[in-house]
PDB file of N, CA and C in Angstrom:
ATOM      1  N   UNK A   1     167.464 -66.520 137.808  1.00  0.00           N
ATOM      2  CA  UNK A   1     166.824 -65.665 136.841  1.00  0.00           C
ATOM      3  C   UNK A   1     167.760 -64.575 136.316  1.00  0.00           C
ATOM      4  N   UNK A   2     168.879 -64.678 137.046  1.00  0.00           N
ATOM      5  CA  UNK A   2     169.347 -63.412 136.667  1.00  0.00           C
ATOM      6  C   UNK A   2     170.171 -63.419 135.821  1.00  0.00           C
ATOM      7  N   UNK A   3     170.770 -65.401 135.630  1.00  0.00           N
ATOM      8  CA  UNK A   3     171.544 -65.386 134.244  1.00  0.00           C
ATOM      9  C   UNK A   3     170.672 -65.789 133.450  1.00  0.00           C
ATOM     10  N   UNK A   4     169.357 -65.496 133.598  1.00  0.00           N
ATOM     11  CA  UNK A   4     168.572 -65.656 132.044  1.00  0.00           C
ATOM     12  C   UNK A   4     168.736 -63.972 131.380  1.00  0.00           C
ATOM     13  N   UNK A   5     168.167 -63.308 132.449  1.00  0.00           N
ATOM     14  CA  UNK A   5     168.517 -61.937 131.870  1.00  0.00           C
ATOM     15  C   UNK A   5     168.907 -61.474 131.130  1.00  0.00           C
ATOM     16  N   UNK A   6     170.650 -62.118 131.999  1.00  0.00           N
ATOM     17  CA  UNK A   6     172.097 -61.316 131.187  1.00  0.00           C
ATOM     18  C   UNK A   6     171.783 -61.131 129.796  1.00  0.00           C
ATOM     19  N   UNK A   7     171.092 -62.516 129.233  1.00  0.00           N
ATOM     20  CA  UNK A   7     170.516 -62.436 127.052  1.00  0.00           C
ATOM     21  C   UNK A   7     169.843 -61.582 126.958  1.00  0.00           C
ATOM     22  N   UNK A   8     169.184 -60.973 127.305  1.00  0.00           N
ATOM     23  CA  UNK A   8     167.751 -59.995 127.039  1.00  0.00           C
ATOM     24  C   UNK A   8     168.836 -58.482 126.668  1.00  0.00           C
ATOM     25  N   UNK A   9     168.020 -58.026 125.850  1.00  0.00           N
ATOM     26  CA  UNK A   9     168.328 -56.630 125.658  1.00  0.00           C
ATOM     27  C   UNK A   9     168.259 -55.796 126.673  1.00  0.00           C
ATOM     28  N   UNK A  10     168.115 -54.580 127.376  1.00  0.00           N
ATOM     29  CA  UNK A  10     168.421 -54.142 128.671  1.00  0.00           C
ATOM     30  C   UNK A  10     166.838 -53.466 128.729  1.00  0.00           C
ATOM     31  N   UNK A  11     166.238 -52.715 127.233  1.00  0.00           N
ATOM     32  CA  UNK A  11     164.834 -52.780 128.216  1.00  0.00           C
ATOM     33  C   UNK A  11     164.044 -53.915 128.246  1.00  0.00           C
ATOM     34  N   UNK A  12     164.365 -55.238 127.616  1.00  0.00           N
ATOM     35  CA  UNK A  12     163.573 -56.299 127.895  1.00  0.00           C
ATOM     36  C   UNK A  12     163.744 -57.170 129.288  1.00  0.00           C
ATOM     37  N   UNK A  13     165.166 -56.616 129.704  1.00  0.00           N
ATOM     38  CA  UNK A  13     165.340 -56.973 131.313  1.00  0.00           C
ATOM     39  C   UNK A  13     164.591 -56.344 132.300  1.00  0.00           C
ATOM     40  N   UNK A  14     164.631 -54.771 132.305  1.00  0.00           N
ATOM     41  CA  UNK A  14     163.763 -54.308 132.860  1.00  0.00           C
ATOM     42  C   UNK A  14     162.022 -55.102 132.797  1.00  0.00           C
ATOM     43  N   UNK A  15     161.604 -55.314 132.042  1.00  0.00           N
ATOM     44  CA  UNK A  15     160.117 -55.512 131.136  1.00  0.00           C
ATOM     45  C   UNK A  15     160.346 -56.904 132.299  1.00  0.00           C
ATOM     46  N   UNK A  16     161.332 -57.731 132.110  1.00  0.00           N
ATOM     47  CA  UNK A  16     161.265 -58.962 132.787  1.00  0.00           C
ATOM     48  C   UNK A  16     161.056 -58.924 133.962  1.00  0.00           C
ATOM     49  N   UNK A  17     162.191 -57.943 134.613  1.00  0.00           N
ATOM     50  CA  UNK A  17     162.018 -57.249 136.116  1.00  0.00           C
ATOM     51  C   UNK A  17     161.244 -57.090 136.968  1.00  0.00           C
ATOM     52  N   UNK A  18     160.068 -56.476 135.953  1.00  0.00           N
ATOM     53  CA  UNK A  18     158.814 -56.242 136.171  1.00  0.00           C
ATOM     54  C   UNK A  18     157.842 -57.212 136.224  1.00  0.00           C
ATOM     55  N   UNK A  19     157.787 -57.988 135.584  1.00  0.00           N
ATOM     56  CA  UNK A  19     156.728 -58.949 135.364  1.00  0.00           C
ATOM     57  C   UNK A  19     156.859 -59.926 136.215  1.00  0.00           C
ATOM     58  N   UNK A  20     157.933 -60.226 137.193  1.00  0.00           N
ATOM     59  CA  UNK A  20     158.329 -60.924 137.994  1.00  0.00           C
ATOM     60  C   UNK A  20     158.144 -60.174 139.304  1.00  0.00           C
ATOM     61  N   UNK A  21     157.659 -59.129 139.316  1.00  0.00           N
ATOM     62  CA  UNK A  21     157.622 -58.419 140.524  1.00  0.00           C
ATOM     63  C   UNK A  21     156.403 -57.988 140.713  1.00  0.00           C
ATOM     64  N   UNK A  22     155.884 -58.118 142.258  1.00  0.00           N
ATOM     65  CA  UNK A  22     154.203 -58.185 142.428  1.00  0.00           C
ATOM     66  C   UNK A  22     154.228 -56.782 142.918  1.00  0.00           C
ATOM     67  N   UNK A  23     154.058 -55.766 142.201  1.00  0.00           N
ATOM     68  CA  UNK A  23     153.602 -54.283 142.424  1.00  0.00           C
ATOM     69  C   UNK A  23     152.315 -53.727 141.519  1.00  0.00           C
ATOM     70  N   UNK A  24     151.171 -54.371 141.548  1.00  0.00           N
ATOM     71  CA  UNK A  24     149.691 -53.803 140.558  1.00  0.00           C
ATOM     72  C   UNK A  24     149.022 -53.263 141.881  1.00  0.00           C
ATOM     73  N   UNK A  25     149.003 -53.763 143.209  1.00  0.00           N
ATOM     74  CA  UNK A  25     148.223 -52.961 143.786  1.00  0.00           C
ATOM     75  C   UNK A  25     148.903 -51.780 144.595  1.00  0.00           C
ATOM     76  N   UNK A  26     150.362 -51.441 144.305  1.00  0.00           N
ATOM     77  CA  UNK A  26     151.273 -50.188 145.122  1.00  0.00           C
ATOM     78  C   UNK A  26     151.286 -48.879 143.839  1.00  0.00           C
ATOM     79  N   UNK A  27     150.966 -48.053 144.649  1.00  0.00           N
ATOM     80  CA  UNK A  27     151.145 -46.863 143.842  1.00  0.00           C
ATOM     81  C   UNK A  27     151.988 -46.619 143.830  1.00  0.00           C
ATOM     82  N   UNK A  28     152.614 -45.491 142.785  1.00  0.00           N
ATOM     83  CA  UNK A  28     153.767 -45.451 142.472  1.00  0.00           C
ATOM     84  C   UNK A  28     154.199 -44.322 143.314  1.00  0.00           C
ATOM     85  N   UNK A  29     154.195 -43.775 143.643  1.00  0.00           N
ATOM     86  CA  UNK A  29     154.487 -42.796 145.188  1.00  0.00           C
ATOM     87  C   UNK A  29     155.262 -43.713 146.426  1.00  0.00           C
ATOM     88  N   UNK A  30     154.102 -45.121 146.595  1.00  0.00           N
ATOM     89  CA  UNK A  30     154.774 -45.917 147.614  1.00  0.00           C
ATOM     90  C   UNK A  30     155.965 -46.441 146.613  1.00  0.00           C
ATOM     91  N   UNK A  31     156.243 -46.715 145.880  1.00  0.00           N
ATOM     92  CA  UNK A  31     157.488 -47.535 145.452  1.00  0.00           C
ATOM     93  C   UNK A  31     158.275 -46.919 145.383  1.00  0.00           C
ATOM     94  N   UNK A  32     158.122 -45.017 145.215  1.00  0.00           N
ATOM     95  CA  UNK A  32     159.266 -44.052 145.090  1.00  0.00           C
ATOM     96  C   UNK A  32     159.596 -44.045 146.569  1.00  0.00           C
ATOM     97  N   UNK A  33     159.021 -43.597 147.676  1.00  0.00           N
ATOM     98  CA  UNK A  33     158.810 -43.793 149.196  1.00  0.00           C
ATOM     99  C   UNK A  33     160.084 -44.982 149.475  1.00  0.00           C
ATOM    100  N   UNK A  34     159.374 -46.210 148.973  1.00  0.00           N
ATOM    101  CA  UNK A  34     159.958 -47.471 149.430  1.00  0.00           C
ATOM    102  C   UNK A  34     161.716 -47.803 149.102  1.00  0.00           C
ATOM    103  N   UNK A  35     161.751 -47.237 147.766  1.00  0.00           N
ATOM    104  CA  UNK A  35     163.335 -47.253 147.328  1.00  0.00           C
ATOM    105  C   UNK A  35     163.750 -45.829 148.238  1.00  0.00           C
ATOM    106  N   UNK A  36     163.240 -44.553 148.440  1.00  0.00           N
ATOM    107  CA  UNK A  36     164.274 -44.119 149.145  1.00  0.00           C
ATOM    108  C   UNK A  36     164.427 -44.425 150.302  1.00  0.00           C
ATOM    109  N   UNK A  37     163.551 -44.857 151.412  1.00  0.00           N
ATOM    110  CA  UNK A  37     163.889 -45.658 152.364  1.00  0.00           C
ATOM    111  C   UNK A  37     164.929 -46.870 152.457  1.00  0.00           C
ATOM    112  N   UNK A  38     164.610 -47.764 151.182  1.00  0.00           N
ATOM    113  CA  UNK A  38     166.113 -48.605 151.472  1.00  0.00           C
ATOM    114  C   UNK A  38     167.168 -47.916 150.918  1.00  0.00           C
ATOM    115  N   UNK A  39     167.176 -47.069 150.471  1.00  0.00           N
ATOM    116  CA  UNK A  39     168.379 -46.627 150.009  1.00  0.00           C
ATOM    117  C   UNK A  39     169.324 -46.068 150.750  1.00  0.00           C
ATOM    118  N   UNK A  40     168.827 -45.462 151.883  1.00  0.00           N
ATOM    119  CA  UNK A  40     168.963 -44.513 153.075  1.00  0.00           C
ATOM    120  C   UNK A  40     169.261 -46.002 154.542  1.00  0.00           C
ATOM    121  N   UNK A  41     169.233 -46.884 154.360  1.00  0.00           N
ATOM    122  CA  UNK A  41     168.986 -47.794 155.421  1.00  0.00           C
ATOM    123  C   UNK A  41     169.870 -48.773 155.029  1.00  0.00           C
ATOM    124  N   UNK A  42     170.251 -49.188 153.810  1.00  0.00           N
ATOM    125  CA  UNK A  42     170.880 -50.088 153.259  1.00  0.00           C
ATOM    126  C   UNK A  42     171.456 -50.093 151.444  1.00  0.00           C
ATOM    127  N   UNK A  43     172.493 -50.182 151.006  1.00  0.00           N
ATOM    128  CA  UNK A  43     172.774 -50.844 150.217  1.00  0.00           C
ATOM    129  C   UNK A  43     172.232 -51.897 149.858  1.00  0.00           C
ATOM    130  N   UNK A  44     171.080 -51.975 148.891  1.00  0.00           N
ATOM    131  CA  UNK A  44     170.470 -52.917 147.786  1.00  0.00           C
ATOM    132  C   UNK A  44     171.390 -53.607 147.291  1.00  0.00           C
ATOM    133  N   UNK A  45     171.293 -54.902 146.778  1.00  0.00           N
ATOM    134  CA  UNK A  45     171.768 -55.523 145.497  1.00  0.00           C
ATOM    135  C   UNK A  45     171.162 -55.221 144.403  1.00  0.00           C
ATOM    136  N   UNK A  46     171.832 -55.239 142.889  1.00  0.00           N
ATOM    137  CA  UNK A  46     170.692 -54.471 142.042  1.00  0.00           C
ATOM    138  C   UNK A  46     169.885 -55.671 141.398  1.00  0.00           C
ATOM    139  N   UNK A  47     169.039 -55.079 141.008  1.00  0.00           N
ATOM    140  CA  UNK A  47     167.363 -56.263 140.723  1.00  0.00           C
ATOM    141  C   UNK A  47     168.083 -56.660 139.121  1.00  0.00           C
ATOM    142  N   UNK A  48     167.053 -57.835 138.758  1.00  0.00           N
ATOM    143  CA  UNK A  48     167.624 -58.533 137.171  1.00  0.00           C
ATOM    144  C   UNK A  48     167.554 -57.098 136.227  1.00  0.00           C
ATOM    145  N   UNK A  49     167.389 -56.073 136.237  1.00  0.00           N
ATOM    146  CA  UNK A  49     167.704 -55.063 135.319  1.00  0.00           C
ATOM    147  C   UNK A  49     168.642 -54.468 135.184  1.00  0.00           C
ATOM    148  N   UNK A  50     169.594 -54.130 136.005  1.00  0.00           N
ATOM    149  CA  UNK A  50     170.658 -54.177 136.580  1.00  0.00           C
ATOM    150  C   UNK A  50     170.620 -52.381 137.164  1.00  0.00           C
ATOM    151  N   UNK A  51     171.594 -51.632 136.977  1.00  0.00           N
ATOM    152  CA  UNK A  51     171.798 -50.593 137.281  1.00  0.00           C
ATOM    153  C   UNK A  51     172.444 -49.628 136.657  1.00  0.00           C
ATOM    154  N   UNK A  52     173.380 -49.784 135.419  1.00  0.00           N
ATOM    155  CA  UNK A  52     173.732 -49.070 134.377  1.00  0.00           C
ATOM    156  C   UNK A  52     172.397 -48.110 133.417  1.00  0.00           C
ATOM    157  N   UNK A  53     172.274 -47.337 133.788  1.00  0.00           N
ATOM    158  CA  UNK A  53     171.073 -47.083 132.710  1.00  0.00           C
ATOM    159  C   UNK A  53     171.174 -45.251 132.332  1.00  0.00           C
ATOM    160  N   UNK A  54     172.030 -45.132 132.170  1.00  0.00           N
ATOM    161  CA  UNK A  54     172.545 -44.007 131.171  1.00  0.00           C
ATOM    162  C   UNK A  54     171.801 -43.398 130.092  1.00  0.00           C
ATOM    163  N   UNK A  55     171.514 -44.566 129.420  1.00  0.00           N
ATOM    164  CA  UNK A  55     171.186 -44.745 127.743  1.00  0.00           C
ATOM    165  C   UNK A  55     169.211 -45.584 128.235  1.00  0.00           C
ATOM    166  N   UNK A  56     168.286 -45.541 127.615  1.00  0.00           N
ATOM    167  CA  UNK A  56     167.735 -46.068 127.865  1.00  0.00           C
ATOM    168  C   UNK A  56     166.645 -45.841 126.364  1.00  0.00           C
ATOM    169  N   UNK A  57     166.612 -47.278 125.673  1.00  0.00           N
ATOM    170  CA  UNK A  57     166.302 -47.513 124.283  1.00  0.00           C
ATOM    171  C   UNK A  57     165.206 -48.318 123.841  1.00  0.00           C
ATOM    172  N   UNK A  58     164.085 -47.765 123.677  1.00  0.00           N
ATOM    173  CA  UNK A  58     163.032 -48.691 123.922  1.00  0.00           C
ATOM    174  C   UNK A  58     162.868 -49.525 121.899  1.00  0.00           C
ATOM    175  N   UNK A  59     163.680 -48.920 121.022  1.00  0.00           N
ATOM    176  CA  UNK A  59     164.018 -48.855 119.867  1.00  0.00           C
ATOM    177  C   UNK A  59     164.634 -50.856 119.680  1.00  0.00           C
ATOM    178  N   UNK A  60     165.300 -51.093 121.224  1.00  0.00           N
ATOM    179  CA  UNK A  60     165.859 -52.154 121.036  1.00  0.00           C
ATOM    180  C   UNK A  60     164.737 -53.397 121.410  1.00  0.00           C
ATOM    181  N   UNK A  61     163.546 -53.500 121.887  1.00  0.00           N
ATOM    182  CA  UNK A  61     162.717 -54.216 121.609  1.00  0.00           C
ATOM    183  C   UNK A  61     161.710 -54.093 120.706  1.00  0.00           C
ATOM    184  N   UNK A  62     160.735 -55.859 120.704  1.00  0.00           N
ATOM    185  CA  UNK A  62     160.823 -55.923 119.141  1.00  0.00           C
ATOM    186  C   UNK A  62     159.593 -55.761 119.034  1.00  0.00           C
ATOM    187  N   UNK A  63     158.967 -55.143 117.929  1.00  0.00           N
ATOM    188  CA  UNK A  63     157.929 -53.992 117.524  1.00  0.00           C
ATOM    189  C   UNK A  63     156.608 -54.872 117.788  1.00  0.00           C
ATOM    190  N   UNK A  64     156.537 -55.797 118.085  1.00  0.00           N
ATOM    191  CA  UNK A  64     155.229 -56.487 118.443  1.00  0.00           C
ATOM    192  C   UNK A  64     154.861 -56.364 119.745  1.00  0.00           C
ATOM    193  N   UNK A  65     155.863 -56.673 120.443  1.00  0.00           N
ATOM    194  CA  UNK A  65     156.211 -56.466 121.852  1.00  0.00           C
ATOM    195  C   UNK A  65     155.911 -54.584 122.426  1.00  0.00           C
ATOM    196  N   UNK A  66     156.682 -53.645 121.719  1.00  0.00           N
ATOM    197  CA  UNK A  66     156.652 -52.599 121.773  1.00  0.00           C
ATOM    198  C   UNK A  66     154.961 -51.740 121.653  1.00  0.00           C
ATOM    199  N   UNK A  67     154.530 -52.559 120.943  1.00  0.00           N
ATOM    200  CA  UNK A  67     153.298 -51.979 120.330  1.00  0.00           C
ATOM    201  C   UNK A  67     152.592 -52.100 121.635  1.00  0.00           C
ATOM    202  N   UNK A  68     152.285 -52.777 122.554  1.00  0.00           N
ATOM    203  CA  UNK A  68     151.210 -53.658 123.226  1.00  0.00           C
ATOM    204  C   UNK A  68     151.870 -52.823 124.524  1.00  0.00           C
ATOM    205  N   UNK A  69     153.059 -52.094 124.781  1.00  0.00           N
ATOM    206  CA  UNK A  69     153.411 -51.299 125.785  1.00  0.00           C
ATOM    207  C   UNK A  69     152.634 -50.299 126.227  1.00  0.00           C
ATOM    208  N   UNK A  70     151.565 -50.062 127.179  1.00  0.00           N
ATOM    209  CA  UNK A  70     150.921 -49.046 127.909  1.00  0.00           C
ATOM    210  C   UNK A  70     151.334 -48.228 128.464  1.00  0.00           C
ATOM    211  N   UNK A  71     150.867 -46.980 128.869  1.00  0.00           N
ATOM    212  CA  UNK A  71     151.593 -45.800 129.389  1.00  0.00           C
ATOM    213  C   UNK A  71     152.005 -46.781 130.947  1.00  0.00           C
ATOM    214  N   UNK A  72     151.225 -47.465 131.719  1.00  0.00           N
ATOM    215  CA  UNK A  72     151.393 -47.839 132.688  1.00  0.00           C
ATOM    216  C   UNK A  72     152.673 -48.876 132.761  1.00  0.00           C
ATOM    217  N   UNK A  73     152.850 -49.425 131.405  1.00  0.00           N
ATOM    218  CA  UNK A  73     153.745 -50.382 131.724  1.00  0.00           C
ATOM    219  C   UNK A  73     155.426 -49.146 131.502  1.00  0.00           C
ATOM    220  N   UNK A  74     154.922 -48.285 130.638  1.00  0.00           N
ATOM    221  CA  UNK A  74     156.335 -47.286 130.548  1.00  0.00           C
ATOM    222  C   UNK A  74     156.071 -46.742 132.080  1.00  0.00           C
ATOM    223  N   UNK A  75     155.577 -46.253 132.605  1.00  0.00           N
ATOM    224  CA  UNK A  75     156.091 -45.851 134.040  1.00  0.00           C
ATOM    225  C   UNK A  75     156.620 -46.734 135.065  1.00  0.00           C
ATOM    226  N   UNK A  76     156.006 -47.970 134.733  1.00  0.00           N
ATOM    227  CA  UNK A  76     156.286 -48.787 135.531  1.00  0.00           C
ATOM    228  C   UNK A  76     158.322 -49.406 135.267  1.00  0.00           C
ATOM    229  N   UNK A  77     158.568 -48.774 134.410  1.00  0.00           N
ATOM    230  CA  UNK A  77     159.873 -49.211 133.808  1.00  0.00           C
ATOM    231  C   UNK A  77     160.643 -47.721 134.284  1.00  0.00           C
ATOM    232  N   UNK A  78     160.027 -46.557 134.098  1.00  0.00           N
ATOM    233  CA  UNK A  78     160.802 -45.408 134.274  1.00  0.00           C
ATOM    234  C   UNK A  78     161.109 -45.649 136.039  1.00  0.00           C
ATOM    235  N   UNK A  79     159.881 -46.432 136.632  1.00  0.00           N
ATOM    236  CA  UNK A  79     160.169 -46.222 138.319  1.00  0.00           C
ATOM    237  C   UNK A  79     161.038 -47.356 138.257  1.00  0.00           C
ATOM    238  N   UNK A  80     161.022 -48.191 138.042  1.00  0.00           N
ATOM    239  CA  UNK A  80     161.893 -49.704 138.678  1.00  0.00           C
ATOM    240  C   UNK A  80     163.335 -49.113 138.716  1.00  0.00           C
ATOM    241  N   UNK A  81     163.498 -48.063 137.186  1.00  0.00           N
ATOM    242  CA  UNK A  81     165.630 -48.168 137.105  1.00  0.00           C
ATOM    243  C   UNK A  81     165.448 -46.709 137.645  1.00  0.00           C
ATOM    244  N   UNK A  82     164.394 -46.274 138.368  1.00  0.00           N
ATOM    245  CA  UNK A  82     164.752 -45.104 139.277  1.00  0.00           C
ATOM    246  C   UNK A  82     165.383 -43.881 137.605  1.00  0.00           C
ATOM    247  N   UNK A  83     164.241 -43.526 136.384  1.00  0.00           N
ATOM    248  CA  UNK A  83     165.058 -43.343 135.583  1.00  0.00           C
ATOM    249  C   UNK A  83     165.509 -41.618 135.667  1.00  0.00           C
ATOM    250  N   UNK A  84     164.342 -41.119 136.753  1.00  0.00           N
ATOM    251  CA  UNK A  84     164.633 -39.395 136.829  1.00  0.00           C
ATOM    252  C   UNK A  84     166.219 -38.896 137.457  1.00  0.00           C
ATOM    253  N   UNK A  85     166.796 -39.863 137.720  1.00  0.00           N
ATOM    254  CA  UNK A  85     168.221 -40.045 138.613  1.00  0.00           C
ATOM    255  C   UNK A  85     168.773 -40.522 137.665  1.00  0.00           C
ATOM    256  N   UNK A  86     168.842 -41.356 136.947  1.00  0.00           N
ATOM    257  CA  UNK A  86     169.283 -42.266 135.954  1.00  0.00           C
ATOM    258  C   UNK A  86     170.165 -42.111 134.589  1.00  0.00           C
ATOM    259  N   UNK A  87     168.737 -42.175 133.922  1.00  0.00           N
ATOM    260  CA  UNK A  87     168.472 -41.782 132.730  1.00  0.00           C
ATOM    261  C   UNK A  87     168.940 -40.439 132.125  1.00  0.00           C
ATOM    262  N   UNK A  88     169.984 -40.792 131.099  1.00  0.00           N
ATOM    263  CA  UNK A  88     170.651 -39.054 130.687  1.00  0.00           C
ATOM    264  C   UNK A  88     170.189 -39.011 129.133  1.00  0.00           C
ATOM    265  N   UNK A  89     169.750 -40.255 128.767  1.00  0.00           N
ATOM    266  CA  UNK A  89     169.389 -39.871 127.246  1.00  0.00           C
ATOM    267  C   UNK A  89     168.523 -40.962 127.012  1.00  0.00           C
TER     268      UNK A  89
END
């Protein structure tokens, strides 16, 4: 899956990331919890979104797609790339 990715624009990797990953019944507290625990215990490999995320452009997916985005599915993207650490613009 992860060289399907590599094609995707970088927030549609994330978006993919997600949709492939069974977190609807974890709150988002436990998933903040859960990454700093492995983080602290182990070196991760990084997930199909990758880990560069500097820049983060929701401008680059495509407006049909964009439209149908819920506040839940934007948090759910700000927690996966960890973006309060992250994210500079």
């Amino acid at each position: 899956l992860k060289e399907v990715a590599k094609y995707l624009a970088p927030p549609s990797r994330i978006l993919f990331a997600i949709a492939i990953t069974c977190t609807n019944n974890i709150s988002p507290y436990e998933i903040i919890m859960a990454r700093s625990r492995s983080n602290k215990n182990q070196k991760s490999p990084p997930s199909i979104a990758g880990t560069d995320w500097a820049t983060l452009d929701f401008g680059l997916i495509e407006k049909d797609l964009a439209a149908k985005l819920s506040d839940n599915d934007i948090r759910d993207v700000l927690l996966h790339i960890n973006a309060a650490n992250k994210v500079k613009r």
